[in-house]
N, C-alpha and C. Protein backbone atom coordinates (compact mmCIF):
# COMPACT_ATOMS: atom_id res chain seq x y z
N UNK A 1 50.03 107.44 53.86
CA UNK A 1 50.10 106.69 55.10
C UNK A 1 51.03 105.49 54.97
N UNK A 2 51.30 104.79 53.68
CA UNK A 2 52.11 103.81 53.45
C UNK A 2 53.23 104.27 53.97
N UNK A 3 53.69 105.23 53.04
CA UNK A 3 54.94 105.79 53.32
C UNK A 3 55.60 106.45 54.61
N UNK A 4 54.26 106.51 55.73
CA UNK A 4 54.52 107.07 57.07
C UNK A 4 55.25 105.53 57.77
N UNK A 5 54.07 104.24 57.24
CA UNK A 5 54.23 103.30 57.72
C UNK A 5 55.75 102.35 57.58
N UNK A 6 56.50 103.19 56.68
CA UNK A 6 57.60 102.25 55.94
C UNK A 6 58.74 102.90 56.48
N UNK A 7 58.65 104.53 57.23
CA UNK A 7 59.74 104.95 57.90
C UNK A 7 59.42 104.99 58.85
N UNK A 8 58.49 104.96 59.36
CA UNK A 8 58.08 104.02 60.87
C UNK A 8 59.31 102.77 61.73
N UNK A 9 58.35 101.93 60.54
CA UNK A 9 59.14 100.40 60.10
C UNK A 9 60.75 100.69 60.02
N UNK A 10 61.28 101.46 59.35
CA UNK A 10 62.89 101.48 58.87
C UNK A 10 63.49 102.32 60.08
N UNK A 11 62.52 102.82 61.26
CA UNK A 11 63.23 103.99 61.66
C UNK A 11 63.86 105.03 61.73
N UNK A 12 62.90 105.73 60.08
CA UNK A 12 63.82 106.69 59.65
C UNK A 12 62.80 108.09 60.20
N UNK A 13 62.21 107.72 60.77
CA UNK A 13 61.03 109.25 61.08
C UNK A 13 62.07 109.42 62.73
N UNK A 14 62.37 111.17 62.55
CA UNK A 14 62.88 112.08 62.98
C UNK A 14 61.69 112.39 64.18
N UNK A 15 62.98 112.60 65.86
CA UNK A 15 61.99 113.81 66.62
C UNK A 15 62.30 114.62 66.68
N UNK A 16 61.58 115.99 66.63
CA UNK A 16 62.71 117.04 66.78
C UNK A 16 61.98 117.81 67.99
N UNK A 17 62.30 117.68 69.27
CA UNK A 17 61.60 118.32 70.63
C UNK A 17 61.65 120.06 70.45
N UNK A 18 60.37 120.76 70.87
CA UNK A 18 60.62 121.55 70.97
C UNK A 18 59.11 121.94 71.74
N UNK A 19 59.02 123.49 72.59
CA UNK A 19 57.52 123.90 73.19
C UNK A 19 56.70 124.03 72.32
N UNK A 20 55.56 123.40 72.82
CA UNK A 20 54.39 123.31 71.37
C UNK A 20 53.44 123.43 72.93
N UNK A 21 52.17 124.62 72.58
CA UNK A 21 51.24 124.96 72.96
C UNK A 21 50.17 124.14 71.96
N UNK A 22 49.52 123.39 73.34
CA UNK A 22 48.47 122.15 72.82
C UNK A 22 47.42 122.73 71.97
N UNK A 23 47.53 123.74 72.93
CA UNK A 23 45.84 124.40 72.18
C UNK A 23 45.90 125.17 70.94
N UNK A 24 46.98 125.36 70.22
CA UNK A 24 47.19 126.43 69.02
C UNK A 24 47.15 124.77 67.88
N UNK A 25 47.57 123.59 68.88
CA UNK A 25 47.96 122.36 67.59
C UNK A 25 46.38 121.99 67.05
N UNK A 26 45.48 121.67 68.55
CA UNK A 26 44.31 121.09 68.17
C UNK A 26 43.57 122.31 67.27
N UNK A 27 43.42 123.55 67.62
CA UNK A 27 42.95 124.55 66.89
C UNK A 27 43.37 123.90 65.22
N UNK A 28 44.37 124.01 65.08
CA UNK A 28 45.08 123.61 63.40
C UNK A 28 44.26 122.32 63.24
N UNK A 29 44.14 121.65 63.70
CA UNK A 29 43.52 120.52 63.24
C UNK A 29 41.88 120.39 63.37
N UNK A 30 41.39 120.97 64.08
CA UNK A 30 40.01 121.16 64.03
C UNK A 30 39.51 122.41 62.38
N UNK A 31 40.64 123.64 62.14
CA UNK A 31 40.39 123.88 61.73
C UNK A 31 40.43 123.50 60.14
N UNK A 32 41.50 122.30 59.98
CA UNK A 32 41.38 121.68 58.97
C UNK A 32 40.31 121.24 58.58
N UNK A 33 39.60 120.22 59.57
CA UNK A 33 38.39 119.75 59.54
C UNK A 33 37.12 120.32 59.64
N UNK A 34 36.94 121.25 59.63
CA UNK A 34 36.04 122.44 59.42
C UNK A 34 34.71 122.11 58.71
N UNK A 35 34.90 122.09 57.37
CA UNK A 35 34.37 121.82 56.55
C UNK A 35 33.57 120.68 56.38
N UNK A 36 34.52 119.68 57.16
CA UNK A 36 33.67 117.94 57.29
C UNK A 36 33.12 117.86 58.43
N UNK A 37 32.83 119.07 59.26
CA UNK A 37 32.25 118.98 60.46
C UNK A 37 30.94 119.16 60.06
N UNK A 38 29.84 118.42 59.90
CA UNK A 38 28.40 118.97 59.52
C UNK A 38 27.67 119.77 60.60
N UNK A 39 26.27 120.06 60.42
CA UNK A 39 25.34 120.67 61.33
C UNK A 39 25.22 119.77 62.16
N UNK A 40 25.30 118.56 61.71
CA UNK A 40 24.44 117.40 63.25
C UNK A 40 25.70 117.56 64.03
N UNK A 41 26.67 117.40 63.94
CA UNK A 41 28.27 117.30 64.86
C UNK A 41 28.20 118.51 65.99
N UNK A 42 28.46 118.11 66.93
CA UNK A 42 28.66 119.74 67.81
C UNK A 42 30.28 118.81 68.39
N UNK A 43 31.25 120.13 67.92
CA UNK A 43 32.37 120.23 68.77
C UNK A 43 32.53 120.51 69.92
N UNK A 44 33.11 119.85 71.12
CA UNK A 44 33.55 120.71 72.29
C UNK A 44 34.78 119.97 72.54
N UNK A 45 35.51 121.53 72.73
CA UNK A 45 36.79 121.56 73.23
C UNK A 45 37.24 122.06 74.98
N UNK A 46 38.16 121.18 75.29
CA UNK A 46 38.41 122.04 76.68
C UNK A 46 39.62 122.03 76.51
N UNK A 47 40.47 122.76 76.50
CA UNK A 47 42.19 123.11 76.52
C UNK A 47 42.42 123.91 77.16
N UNK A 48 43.31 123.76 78.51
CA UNK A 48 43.48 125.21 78.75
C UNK A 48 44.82 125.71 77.74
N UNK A 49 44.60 127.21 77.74
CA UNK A 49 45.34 127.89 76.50
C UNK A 49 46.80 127.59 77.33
N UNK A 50 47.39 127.81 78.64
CA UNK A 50 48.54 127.68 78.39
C UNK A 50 49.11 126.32 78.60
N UNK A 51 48.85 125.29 78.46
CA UNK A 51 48.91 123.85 78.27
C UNK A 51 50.22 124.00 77.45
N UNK A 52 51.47 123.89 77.69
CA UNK A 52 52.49 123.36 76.92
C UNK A 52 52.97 122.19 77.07
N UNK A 53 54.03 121.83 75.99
CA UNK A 53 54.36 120.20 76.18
C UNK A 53 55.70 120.67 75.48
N UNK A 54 56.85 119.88 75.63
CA UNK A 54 57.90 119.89 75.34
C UNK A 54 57.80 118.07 74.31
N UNK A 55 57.92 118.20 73.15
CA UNK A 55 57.18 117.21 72.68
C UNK A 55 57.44 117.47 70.89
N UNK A 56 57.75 116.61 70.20
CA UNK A 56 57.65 117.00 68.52
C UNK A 56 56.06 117.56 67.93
N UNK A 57 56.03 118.58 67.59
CA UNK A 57 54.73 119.32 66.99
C UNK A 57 54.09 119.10 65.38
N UNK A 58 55.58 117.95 64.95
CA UNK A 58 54.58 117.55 63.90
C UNK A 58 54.15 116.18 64.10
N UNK A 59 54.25 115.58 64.67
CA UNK A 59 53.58 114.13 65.38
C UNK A 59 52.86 114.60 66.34
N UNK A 60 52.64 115.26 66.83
CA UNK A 60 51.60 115.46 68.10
C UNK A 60 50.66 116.00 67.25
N UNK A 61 50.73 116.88 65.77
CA UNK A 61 49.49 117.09 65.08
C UNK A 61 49.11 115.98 64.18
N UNK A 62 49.70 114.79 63.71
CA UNK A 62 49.45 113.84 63.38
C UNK A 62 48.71 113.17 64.09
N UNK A 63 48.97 112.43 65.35
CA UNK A 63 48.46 112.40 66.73
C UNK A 63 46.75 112.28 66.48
N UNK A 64 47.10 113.91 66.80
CA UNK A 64 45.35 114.26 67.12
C UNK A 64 44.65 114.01 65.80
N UNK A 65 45.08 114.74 64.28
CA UNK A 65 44.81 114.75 63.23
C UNK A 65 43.97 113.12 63.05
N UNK A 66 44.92 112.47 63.11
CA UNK A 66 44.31 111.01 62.94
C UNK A 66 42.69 110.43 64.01
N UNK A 67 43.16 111.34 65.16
CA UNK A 67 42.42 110.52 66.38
C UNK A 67 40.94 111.71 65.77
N UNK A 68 41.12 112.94 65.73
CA UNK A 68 40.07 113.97 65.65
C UNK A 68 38.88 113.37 63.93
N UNK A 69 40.15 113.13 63.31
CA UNK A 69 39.64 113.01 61.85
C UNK A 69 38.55 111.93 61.85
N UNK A 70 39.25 110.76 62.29
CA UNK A 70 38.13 109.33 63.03
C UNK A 70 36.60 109.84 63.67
N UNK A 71 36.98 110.15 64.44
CA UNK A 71 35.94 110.75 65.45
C UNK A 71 34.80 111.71 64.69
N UNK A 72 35.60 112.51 63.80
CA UNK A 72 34.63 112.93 62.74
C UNK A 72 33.85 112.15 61.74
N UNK A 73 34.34 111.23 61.18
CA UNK A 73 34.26 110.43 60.52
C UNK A 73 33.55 109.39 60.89
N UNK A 74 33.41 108.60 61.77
CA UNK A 74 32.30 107.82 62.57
C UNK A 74 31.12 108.29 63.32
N UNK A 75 31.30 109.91 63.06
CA UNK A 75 29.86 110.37 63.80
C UNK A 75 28.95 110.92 63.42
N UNK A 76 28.02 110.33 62.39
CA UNK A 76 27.10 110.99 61.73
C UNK A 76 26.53 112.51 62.12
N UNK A 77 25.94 111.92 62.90
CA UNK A 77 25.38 113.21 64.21
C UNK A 77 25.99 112.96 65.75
N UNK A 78 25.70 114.08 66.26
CA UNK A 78 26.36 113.61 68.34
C UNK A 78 27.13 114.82 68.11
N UNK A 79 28.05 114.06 68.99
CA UNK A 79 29.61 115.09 69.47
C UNK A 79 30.46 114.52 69.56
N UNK A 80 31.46 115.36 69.14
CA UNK A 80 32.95 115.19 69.26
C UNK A 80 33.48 115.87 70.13
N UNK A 81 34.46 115.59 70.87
CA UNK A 81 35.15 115.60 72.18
C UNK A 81 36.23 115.71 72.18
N UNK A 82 37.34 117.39 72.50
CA UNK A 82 38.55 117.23 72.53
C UNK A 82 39.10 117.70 73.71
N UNK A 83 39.82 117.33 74.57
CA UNK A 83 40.05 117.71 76.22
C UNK A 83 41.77 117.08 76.61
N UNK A 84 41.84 118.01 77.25
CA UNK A 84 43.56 117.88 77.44
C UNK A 84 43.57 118.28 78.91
N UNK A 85 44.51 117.29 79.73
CA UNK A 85 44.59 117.74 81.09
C UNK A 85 46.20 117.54 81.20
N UNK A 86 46.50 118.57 82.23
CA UNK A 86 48.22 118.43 82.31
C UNK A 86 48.05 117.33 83.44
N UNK A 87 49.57 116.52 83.23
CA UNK A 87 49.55 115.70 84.27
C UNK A 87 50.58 115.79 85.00
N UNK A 88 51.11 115.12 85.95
CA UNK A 88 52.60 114.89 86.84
C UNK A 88 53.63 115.15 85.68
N UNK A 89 53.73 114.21 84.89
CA UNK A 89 54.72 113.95 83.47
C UNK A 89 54.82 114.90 82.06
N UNK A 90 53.70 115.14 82.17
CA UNK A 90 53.31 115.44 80.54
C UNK A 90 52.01 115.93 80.34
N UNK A 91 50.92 115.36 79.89
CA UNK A 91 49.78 115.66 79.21
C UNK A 91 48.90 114.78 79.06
N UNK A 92 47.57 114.13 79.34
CA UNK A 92 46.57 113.59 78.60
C UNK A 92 45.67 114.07 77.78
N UNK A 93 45.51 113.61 76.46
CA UNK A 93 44.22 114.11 75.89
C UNK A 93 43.50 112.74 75.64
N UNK A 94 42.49 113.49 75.59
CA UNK A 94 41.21 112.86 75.09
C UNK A 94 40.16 113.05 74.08
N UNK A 95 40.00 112.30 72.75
CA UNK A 95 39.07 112.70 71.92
C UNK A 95 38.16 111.53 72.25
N UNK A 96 36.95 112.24 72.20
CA UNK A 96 35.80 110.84 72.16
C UNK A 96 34.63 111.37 71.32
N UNK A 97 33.89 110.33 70.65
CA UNK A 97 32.94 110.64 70.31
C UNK A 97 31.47 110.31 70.29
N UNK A 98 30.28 110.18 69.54
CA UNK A 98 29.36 109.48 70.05
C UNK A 98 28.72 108.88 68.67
N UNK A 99 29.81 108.13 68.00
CA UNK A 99 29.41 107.76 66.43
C UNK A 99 29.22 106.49 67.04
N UNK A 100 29.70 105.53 65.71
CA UNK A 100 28.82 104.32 65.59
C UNK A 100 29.98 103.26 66.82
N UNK A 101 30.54 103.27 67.32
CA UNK A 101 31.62 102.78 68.22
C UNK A 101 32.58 101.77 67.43
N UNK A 102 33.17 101.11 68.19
CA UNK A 102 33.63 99.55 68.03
C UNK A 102 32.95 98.37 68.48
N UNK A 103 33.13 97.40 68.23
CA UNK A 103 32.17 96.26 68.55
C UNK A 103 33.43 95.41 69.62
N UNK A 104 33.31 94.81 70.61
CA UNK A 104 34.36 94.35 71.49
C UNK A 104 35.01 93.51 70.55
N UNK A 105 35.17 92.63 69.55
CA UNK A 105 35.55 91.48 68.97
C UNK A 105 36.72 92.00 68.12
N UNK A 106 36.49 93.29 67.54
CA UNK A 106 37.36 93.96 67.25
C UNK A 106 38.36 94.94 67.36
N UNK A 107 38.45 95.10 68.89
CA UNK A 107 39.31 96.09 69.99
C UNK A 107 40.51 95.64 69.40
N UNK A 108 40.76 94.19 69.97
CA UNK A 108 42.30 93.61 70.43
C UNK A 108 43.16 93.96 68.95
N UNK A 109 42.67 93.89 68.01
CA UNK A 109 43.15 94.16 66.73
C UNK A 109 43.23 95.55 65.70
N UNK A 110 42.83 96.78 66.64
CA UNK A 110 42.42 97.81 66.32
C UNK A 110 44.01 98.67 65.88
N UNK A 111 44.56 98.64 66.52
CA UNK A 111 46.07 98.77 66.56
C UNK A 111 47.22 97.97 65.45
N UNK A 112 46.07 97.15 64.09
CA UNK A 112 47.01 96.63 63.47
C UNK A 112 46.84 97.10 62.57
N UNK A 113 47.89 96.49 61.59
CA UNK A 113 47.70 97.16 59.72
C UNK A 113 46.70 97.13 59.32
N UNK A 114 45.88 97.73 58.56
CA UNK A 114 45.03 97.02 57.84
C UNK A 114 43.70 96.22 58.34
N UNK A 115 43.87 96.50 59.68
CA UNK A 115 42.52 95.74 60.13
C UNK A 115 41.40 97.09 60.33
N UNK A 116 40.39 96.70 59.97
CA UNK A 116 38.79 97.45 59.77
C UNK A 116 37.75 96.51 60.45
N UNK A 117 36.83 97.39 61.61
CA UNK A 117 36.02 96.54 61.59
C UNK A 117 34.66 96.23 60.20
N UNK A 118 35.06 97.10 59.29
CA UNK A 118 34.07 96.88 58.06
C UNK A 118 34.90 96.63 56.61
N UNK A 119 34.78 95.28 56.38
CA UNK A 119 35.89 95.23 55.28
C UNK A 119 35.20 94.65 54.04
N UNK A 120 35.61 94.69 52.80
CA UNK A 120 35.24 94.28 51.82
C UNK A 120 34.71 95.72 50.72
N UNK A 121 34.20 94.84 49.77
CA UNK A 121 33.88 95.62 48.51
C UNK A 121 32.31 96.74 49.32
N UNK A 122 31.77 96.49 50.17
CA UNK A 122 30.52 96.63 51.03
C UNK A 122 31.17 97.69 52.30
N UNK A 123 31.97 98.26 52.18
CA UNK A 123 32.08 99.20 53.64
C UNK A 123 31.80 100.14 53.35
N UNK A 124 31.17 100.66 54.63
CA UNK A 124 30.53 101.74 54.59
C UNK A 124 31.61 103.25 54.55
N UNK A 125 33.13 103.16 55.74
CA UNK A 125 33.57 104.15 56.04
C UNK A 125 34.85 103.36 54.95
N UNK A 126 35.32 104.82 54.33
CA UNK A 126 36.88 104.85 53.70
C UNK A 126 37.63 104.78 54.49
N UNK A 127 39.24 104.41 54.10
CA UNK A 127 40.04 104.40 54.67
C UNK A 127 41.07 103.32 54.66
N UNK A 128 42.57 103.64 54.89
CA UNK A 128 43.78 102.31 54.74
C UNK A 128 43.52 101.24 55.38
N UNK A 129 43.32 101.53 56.48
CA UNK A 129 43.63 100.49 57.93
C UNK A 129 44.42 101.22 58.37
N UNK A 130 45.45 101.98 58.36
CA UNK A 130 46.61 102.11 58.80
C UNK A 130 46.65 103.76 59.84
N UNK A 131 45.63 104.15 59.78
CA UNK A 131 45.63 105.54 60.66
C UNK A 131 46.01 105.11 62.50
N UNK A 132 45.32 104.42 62.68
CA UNK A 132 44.97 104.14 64.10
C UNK A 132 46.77 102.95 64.42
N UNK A 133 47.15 102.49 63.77
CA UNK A 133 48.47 101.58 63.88
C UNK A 133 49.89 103.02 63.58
N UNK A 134 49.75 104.06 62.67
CA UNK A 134 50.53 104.67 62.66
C UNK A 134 50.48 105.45 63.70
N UNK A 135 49.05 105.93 64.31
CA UNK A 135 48.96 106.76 65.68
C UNK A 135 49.45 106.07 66.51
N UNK A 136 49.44 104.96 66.84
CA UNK A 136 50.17 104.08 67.81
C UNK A 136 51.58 104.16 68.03
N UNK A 137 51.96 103.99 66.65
CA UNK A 137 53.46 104.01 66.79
C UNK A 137 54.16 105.75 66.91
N UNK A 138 53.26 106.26 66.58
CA UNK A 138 53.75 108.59 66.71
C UNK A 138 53.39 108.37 68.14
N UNK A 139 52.50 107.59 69.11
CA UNK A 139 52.23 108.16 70.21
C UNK A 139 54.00 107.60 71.33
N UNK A 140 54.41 106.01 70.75
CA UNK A 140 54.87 105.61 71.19
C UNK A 140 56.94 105.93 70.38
N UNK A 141 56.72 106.60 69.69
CA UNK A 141 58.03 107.34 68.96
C UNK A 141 57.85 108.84 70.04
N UNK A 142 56.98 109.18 70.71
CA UNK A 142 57.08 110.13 71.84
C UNK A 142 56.90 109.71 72.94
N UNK A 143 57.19 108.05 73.61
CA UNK A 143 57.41 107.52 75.05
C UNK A 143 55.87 107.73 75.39
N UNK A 144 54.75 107.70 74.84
CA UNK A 144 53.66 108.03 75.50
C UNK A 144 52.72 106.71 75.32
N UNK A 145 51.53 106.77 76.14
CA UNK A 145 50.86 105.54 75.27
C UNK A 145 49.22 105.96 75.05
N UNK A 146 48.82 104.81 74.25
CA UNK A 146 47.11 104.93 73.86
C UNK A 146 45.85 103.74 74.18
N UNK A 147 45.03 104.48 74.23
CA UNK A 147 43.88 103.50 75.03
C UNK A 147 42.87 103.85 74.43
N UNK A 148 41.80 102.80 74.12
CA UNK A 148 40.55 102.91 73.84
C UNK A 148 39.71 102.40 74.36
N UNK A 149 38.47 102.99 74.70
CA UNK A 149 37.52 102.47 75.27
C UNK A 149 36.34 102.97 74.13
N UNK A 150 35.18 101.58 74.01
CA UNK A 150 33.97 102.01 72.70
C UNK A 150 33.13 100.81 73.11
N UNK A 151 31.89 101.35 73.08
CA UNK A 151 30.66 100.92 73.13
C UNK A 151 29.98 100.47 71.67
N UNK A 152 29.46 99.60 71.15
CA UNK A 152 29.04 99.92 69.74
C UNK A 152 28.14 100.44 69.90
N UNK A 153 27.36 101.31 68.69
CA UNK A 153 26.47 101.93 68.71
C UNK A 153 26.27 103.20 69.30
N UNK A 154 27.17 103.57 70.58
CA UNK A 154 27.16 104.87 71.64
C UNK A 154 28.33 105.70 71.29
N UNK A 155 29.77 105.37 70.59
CA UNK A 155 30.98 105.63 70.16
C UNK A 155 32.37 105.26 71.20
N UNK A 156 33.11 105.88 71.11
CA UNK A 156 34.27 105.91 71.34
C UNK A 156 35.50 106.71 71.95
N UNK A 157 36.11 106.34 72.64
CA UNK A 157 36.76 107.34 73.70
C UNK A 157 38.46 106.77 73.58
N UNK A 158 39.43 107.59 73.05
CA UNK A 158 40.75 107.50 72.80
C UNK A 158 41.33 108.48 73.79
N UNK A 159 42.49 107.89 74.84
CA UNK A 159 42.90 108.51 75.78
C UNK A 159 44.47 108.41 75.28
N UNK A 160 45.15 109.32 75.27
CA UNK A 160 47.01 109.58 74.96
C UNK A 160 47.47 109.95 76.01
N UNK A 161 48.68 109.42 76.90
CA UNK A 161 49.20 110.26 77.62
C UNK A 161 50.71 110.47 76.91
N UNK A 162 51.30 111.72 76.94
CA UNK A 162 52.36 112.00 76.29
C UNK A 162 53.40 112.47 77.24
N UNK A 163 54.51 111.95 77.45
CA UNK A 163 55.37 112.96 78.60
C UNK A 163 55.87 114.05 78.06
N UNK A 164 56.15 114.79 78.64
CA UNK A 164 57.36 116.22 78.74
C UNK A 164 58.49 115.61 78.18
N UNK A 165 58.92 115.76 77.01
CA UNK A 165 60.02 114.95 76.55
C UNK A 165 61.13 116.21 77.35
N UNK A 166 62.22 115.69 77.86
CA UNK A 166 63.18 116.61 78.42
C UNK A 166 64.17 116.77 77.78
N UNK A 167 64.56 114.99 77.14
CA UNK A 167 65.53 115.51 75.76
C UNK A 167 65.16 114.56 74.81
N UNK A 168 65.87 114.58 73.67
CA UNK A 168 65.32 113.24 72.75
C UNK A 168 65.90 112.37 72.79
N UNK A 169 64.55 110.99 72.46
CA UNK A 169 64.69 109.99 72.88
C UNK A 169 65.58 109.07 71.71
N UNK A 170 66.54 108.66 72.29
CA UNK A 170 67.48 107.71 71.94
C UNK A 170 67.37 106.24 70.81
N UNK A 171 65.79 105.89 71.70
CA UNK A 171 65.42 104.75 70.83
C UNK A 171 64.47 104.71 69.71
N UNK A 172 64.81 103.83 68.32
CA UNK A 172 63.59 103.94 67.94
C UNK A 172 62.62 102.94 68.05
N UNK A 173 61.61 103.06 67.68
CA UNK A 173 59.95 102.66 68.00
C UNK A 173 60.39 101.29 66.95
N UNK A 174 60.46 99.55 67.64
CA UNK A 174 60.54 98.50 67.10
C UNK A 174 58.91 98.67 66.34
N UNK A 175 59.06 97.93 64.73
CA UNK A 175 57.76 97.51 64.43
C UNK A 175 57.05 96.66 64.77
N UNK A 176 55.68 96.36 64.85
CA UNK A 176 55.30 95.03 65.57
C UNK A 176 54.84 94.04 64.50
């Protein structure tokens, strides 16, 4: 993830547009996660199958990868939530889940390096800091943007909208 974060930063990460069927990407990534899906977890997916996007297919599985993996990962038991609706432009998805949430104090900062709402020698969940700041910048290296909404205690709801890239985009993604 460093190293995602440093050609991020340098502007050296590549788009390369091409048709990517949503529902064959999240499939790949759910089925990665397979294994870390326990008995208490129930998946539901809604995709419709012919959902395409004109869009880079290895950042859009990064994308979800990051957002799905979380969602697994904060939800002891409940559900996880993956749903894609076509829009005017492009695409929204949505993963949400019903793990331990965010606490409001720590929203505004959720989007940075290295920030956790559980830090020290004492945390409970693994991890860089850096999943949720590199998803930021893959959502926004594809002109799209990201939103969160989380309850503590009830979980968490991550909304992407991604456009129809028509050709590739010119600029790269400033670091913040």
């Amino acid at each position: 993830m460093v190293l995602d974060m440093s050609q991020i930063e340098a502007g050296t990460i590549s788009v390369s547009v091409q048709e990517v069927t949503v529902a064959d990407v999240i499939q790949e990534v759910l089925n990665w996660h397979d294994q870390k899906i326990g008995d208490a977890i129930t998946v539901d997916v809604d995709i419709p199958e012919t959902c395409t996007l004109r869009t880079d297919r290895s950042l859009l599985y990064r994308i979800l990868n990051n957002l799905i993996q979380n969602a697994i990962k904060f939800t002891d038991e409940g559900r996880v939530g993956v749903e894609t609706t076509p829009t005017d432009s492009g695409i929204r998805m949505v993963v949400q889940d019903t793990g331990v949430g965010i606490a409001p104090e720590f929203r505004p900062d959720l989007f940075e390096p290295f920030k956790q709402e559980s830090e020290g020698w004492t945390r409970e969940f693994e991890g860089t800091g850096l999943g949720l700041t590199l998803t930021k910048h893959m959502v926004q290296l594809l002109e799209g943007s990201i939103e969160v909404e989380s309850t503590k205690g009830e979980g968490s709801v991550f909304t992407v909208d991604l456009p129809d890239i028509k050709e590739m985009p010119t600029s790269r993604v400033e670091a913040s």
